[in-house]
Structure formats: structure tokens, C-alpha cells
Protein backbone atom coordinates (compact mmCIF):
# COMPACT_ATOMS: atom_id res chain seq x y z
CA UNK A 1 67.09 -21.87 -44.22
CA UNK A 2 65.12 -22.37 -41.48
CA UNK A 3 67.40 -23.93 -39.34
CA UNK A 4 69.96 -20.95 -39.33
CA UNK A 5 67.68 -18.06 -38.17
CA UNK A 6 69.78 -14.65 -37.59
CA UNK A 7 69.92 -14.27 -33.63
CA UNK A 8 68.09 -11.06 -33.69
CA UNK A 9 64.76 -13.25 -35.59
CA UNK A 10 65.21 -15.92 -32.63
CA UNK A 11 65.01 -13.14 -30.01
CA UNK A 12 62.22 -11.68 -31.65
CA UNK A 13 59.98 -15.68 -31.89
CA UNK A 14 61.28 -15.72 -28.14
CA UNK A 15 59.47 -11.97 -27.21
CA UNK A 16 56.44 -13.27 -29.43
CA UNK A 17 56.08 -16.91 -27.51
CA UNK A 18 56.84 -15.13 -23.86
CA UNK A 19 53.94 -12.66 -24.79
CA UNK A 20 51.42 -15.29 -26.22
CA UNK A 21 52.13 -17.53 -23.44
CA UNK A 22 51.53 -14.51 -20.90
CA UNK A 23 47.78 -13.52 -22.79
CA UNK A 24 47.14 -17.43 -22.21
CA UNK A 25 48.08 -17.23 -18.48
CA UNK A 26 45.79 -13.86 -18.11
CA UNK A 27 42.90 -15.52 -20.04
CA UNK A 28 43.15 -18.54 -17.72
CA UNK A 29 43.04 -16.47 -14.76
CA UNK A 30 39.98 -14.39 -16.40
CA UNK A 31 38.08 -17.14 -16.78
CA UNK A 32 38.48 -18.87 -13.10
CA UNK A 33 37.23 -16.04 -11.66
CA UNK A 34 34.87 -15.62 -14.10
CA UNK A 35 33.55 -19.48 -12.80
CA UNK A 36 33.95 -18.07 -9.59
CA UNK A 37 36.93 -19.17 -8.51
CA UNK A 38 38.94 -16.60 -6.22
CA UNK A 39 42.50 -15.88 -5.93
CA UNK A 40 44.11 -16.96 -3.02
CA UNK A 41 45.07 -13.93 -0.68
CA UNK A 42 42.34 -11.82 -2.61
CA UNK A 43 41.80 -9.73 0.50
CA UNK A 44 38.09 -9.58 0.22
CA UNK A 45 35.99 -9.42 3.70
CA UNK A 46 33.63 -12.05 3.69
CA UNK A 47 31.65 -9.78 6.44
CA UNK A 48 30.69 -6.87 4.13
CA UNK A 49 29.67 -9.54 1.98
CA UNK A 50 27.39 -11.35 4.26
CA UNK A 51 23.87 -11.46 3.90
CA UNK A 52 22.34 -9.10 7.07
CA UNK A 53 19.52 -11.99 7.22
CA UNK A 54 15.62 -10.30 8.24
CA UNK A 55 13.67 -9.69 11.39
CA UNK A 56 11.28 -12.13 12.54
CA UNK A 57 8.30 -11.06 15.21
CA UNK A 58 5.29 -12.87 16.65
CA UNK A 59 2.55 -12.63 14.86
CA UNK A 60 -0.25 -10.06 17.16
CA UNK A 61 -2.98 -10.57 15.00
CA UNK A 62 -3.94 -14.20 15.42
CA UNK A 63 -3.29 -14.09 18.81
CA UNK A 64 -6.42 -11.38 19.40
CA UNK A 65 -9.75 -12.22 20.72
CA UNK A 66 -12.74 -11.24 18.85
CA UNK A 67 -12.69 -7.20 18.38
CA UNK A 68 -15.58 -4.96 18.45
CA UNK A 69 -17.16 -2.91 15.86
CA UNK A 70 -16.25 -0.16 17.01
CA UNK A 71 -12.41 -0.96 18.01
CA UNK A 72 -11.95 -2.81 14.37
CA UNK A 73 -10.67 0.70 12.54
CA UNK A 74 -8.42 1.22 15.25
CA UNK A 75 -7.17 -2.09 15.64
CA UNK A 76 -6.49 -2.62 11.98
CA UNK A 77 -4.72 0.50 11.75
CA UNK A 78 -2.12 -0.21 14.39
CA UNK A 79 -2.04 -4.43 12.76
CA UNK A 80 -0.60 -2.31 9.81
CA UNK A 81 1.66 -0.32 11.38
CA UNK A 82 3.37 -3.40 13.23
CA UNK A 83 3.70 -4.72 9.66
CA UNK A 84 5.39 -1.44 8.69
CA UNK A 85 7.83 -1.26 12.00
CA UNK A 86 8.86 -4.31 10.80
CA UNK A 87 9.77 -3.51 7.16
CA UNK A 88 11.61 -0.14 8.10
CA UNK A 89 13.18 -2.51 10.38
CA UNK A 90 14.65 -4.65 7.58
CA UNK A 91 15.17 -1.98 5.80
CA UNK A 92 17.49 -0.29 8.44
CA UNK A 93 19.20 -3.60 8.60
CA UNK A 94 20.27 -3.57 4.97
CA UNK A 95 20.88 0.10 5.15
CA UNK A 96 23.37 -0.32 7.97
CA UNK A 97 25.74 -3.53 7.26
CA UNK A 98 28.98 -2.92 8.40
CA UNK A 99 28.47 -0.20 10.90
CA UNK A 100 28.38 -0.53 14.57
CA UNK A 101 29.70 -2.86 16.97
CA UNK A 102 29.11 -6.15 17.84
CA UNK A 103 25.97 -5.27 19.69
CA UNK A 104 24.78 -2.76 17.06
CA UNK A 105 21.92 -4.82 15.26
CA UNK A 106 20.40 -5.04 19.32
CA UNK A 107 21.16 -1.80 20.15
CA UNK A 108 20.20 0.22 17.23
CA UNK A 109 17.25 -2.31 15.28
CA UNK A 110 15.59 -5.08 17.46
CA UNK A 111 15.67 -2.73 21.01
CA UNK A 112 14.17 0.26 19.28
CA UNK A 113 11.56 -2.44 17.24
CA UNK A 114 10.70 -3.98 20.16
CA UNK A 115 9.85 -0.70 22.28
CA UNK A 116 7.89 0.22 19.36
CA UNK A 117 5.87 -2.70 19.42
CA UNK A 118 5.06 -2.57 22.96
CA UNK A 119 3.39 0.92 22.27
CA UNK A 120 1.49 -0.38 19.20
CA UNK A 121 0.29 -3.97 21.10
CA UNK A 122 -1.19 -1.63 24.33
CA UNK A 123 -2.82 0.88 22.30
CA UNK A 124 -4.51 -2.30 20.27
CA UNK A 125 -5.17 -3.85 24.06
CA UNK A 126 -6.83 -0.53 25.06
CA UNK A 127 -8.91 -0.18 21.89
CA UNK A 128 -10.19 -3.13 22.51
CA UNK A 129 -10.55 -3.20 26.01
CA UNK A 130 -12.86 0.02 25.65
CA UNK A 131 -15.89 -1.98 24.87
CA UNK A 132 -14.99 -5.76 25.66
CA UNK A 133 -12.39 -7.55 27.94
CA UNK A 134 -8.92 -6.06 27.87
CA UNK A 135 -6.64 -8.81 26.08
CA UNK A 136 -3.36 -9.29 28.51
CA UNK A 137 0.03 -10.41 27.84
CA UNK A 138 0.20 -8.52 24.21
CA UNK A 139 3.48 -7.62 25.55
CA UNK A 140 5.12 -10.63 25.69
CA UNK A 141 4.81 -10.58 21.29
CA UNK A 142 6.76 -7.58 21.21
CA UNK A 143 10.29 -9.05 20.90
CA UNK A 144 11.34 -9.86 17.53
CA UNK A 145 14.75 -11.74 16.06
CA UNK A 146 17.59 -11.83 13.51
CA UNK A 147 17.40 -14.75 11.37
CA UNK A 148 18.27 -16.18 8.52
CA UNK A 149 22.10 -16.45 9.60
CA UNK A 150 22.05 -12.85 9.52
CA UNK A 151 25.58 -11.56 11.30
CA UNK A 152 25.86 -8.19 13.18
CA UNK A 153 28.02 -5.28 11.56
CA UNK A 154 30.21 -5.51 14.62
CA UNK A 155 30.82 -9.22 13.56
CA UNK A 156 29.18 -11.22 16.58
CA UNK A 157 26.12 -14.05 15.22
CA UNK A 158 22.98 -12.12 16.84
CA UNK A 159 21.27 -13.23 19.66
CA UNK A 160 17.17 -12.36 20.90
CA UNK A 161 17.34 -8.73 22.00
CA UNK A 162 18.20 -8.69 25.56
CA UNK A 163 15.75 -6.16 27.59
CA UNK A 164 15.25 -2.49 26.70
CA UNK A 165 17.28 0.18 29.02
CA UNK A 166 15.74 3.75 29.78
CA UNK A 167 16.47 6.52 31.42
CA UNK A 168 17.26 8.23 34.50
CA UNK A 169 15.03 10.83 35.94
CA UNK A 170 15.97 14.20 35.19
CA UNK A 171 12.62 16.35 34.53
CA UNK A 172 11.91 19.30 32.45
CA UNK A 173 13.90 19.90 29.53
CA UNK A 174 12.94 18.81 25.89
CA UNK A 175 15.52 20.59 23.65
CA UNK A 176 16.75 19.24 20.96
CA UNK A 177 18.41 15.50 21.13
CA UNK A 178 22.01 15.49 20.28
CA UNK A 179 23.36 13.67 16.98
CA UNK A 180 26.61 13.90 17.57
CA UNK A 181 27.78 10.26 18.03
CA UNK A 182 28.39 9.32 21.65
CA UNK A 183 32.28 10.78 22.20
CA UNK A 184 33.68 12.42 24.21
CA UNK A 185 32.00 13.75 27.67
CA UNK A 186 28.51 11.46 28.18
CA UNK A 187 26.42 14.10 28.59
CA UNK A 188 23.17 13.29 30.83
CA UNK A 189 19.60 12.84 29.40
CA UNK A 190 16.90 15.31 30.55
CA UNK A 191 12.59 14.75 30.07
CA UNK A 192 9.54 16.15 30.73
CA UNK A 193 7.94 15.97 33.96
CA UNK A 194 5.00 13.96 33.26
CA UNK A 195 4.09 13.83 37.15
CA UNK A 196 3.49 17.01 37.33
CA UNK A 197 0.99 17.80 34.16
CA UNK A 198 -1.16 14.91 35.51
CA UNK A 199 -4.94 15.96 36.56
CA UNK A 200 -6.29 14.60 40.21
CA UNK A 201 -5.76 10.51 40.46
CA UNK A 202 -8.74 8.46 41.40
CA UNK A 203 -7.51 6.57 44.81
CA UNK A 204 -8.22 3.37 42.39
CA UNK A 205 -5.28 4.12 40.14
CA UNK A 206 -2.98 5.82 42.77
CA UNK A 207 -1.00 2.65 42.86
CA UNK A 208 -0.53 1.76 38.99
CA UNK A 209 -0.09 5.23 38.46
CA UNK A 210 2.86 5.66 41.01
CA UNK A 211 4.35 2.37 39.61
CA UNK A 212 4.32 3.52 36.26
CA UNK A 213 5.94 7.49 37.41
CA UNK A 214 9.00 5.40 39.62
CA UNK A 215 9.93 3.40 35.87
CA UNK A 216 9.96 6.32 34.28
CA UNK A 217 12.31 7.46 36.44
CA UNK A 218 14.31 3.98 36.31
CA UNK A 219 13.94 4.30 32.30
CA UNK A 220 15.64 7.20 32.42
CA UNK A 221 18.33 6.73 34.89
CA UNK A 222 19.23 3.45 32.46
CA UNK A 223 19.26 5.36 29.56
CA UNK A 224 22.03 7.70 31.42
CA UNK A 225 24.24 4.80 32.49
CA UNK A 226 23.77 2.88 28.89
CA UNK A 227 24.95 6.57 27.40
CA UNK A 228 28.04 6.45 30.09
CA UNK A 229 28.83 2.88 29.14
CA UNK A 230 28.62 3.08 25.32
CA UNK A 231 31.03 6.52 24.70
CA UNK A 232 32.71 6.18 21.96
CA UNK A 233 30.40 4.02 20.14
CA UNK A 234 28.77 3.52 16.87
CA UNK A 235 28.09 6.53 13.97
CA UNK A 236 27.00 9.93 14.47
CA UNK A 237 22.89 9.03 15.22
CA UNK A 238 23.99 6.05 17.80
CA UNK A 239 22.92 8.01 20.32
CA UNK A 240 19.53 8.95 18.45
CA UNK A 241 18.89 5.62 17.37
CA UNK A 242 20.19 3.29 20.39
CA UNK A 243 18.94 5.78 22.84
CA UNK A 244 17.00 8.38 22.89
CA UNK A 245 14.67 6.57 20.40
CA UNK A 246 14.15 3.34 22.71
CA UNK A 247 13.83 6.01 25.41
CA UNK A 248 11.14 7.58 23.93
CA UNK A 249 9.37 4.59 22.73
CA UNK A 250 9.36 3.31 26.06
CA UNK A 251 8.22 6.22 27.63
CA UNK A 252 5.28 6.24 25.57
CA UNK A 253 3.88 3.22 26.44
CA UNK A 254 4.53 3.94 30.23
CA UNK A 255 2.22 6.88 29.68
CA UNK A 256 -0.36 5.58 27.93
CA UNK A 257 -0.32 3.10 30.79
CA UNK A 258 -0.63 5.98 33.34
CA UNK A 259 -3.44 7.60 30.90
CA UNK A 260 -5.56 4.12 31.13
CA UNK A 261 -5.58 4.15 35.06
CA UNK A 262 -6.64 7.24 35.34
CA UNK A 263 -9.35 6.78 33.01
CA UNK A 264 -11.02 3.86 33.96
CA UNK A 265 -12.80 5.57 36.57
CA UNK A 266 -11.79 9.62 36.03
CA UNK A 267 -11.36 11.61 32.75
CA UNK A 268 -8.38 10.12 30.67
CA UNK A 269 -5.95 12.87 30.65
CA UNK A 270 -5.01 13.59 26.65
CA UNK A 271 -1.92 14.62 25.09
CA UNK A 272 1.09 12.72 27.39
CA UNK A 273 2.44 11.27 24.61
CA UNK A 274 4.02 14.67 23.65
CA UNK A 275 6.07 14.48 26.80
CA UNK A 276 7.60 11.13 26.07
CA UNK A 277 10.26 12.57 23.57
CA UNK A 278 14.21 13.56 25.88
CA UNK A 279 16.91 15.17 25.15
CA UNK A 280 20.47 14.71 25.08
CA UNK A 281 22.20 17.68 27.21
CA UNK A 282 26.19 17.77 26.78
């Protein structure tokens, strides 16, 4: 009986075989991927997947002479807040995979960490320095690094952050900074005058002081030839972020600079961090 099966039950053990034989073939295929095995011409982009690696800086604190009693609180405050620059910094790395060009991580992270740092290290020099000899070359800790084979949105390996541009000097206008993305027409970056809202200058500082006025200039007139050079670059804060904010950063540690000369031998003029902050006019 068995061997004279109507044609329409042989069609039908043919459908059933095809179909059991095609679950098998899916359930193989399940299960290599499942063991991690992955189809060939799967399309996936190994960069998205890639691991943005951390930021590494020199550590400030052991490099410190002894601090005075009365510099410790201020000292330990800013020791912390290096710690935290760096952990927003990670942060932002995480945050941002896959944006950017291949100078993005430099641009937008390590640059902007690294002016930061600067600002943090000299106000830690100063505090101590107010009682006991002024610690030099803090400066030279403030670079930091992408390691851990980290790999830059843009798709280039990462390299040490090559040094910070500025701005070009255009005084007297602090509107608001643009956060538009850098298309189109450049635009040119405008500051406050800090030259002018200065108080007398001791003859003693007269040179460090006009040093520190001509970078700000520089600073700025870098900062208008990096916005020039990078149009059409990056999201909509690249200008913000790669910048304006280094900009700033920078700025403030030129002032604080300016606010030490003066008041080693004069009254230190207050407040000139407030004019540190530019804007982006279009």
C-alpha cells in the first residue's frame, strides 16, 4: 500500500519535507548568530559599534608642593572640579559617538577640557601662591588624551590634542552666542573689551599685562579664522562647543593672569571673568 501513494499524498510529504527542512535551515541560522556568528554582508558599521575609549589627564594633585592652611579649601575645591571636567568629559564622549568629523573628539572634547584645565591649574597656582611660593609649570598638566583604542566619530584613531585656537579681536559685544551649526556665511566673533575696564597698572605689571591684552586679541582673531575654516561642520552646537566654549575658557585664564599682575603690587581688579564669555555675530 505504501508503495503506491496517490500523487496528490506524494506532493503533499514533498510540501511537508521542503517546509521541515526550511524550519531546520532557519533554526541553524538562529542559533549561529545566537553564538555570535554574523552573516556575511550583514551591513552592520563596526564604527557605531566601537567603544569611544576614556580621557586620560595628568594627575595635578601629586604634582603640588605643600599648600597652606589657608589655600587648602580652595585648592581642594578646584582638585574636585578637575576630577569633574574630566567625567563630563567622558561623559560627552559617550554622549556623542558618531557625530562630527574626523577631528571632532579634539575639537569639541579634549580642546575645550584642556582650556578648562588651564583655568582650574592657575587659579590652584594663585591660591597657593597667595601665602607661599607660586608653583610654575601647572600648565603643562593641562592636556589630556583619548585612550583605550577609543576612535573619533569622524572615523580617524585620535591623536594628543593639538594646541587650543582663540579669537580675533573684535571688542564690545556680548550678545547671545549663536547655535546654529557653522553653515552657511562664517559670521565673525565679537568680546568684551577687557582693556578698557582695567583700573591704573602698576609700571611692574605693564609688561605681563600688555602681553596678556595682545593674546587676547590673537585668541580671538584664531577663533575667527578656525570659524572660517570649519563652515559646514559638525551638529548644530559645533560652534558652541568647538568654539566659543574654548574661546571663553581661554579667555578666562588670560584674565585671571592680567588680574594677578596687577595685584601683586596694586588692588586686584575683581569681576573680569564676566567679560571672558563672546559671541557669535552672523
Amino acid at each position: 500500500m505504501s508503495r503506491a501513494l496517490p500523487k496528490h499524498n506524494k506532493r503533499r510529504v514533498a510540501v511537508i519535507g521542503g517546509a521541515a527542512a526550511l524550519a531546520l535551515t532557519g533554526a541553524v541560522v538562529v542559533t549561529s548568530a545566537l553564538a555570535g556568528e554574523t552573516p556575511k554582508n550583514s551591513g552592520t558599521n563596526a564604527q557605531t559599534l566601537a567603544s569611544p575609549g576614556t580621557i586620560s589627564c595628568p594627575d595635578v594633585a601629586s604634582k603640588l608642593p605643600a599648600i597652606p592652611a589657608t589655600a587648602k579649601a580652595e585648592v581642594d575645591r578646584n582638585l574636585t572640579l578637575l576630577n569633574t571636567q574630566i567625567a563630563e568629559a567622558n561623559k560627552r564622549l559617550v554622549d556623542t559617538v558618531g557625530q562630527g568629523g574626523p577631528n571632532f573628539v579634539n575639537n569639541a572634547i579634549l580642546g575645550p577640557l584642556k582650556d578648562k584645565r588651564v583655568a582650574t591649574v592657575n587659579r590652584i597656582a594663585t591660591a597657593i601662591g597667595r601665602t607661599a611660593a607660586k608653583p610654575q609649570g601647572l600648565d603643562a598638566l593641562a592636556p589630556c588624551a583619548l585612550n583605550g583604542g577609543g576612535v573619533n566619530p569622524g572615523g580617524a584613531a585620535a591623536t594628543q590634542p593639538a594646541g587650543n585656537t582663540g579669537n580675533n579681536g573684535n571688542a564690545g559685544n556680548n550678545g547671545n552666542a549663536g547655535n546654529a551649526g557653522n553653515a552657511g556665511a562664517a559670521g565673525t566673533i565679537s568680546c568684551p573689551d577687557v582693556a578698557s575696564k582695567l583700573p591704573a597698572i602698576p609700571a611692574t605689571a605693564k609688561a605681563e599685562v600688555d602681553r596678556n591684552l595682545t593674546l587676547l586679541n590673537t585668541q580671538i582673531a584664531e577663533a575667527n579664522k578656525r570659524l572660517v575654516d570649519t563652515v559646514g561642520q559638525g551638529g548644530p552646537n559645533f560652534v558652541n562647543n568647538a568654539i566659543l566654549g574654548p574661546l571663553k575658557d581661554k579667555r578666562v585664564a588670560t584674565v585671571n593672569r592680567i588680574a594677578t599682575a596687577i595685584g601683586r603690587t596694586a588692588a586686584k581688579p575683581q569681576g573680569l571673568d564676566a567679560l571672558a564669555p563672546c559671541a557669535l555675530n552672523k
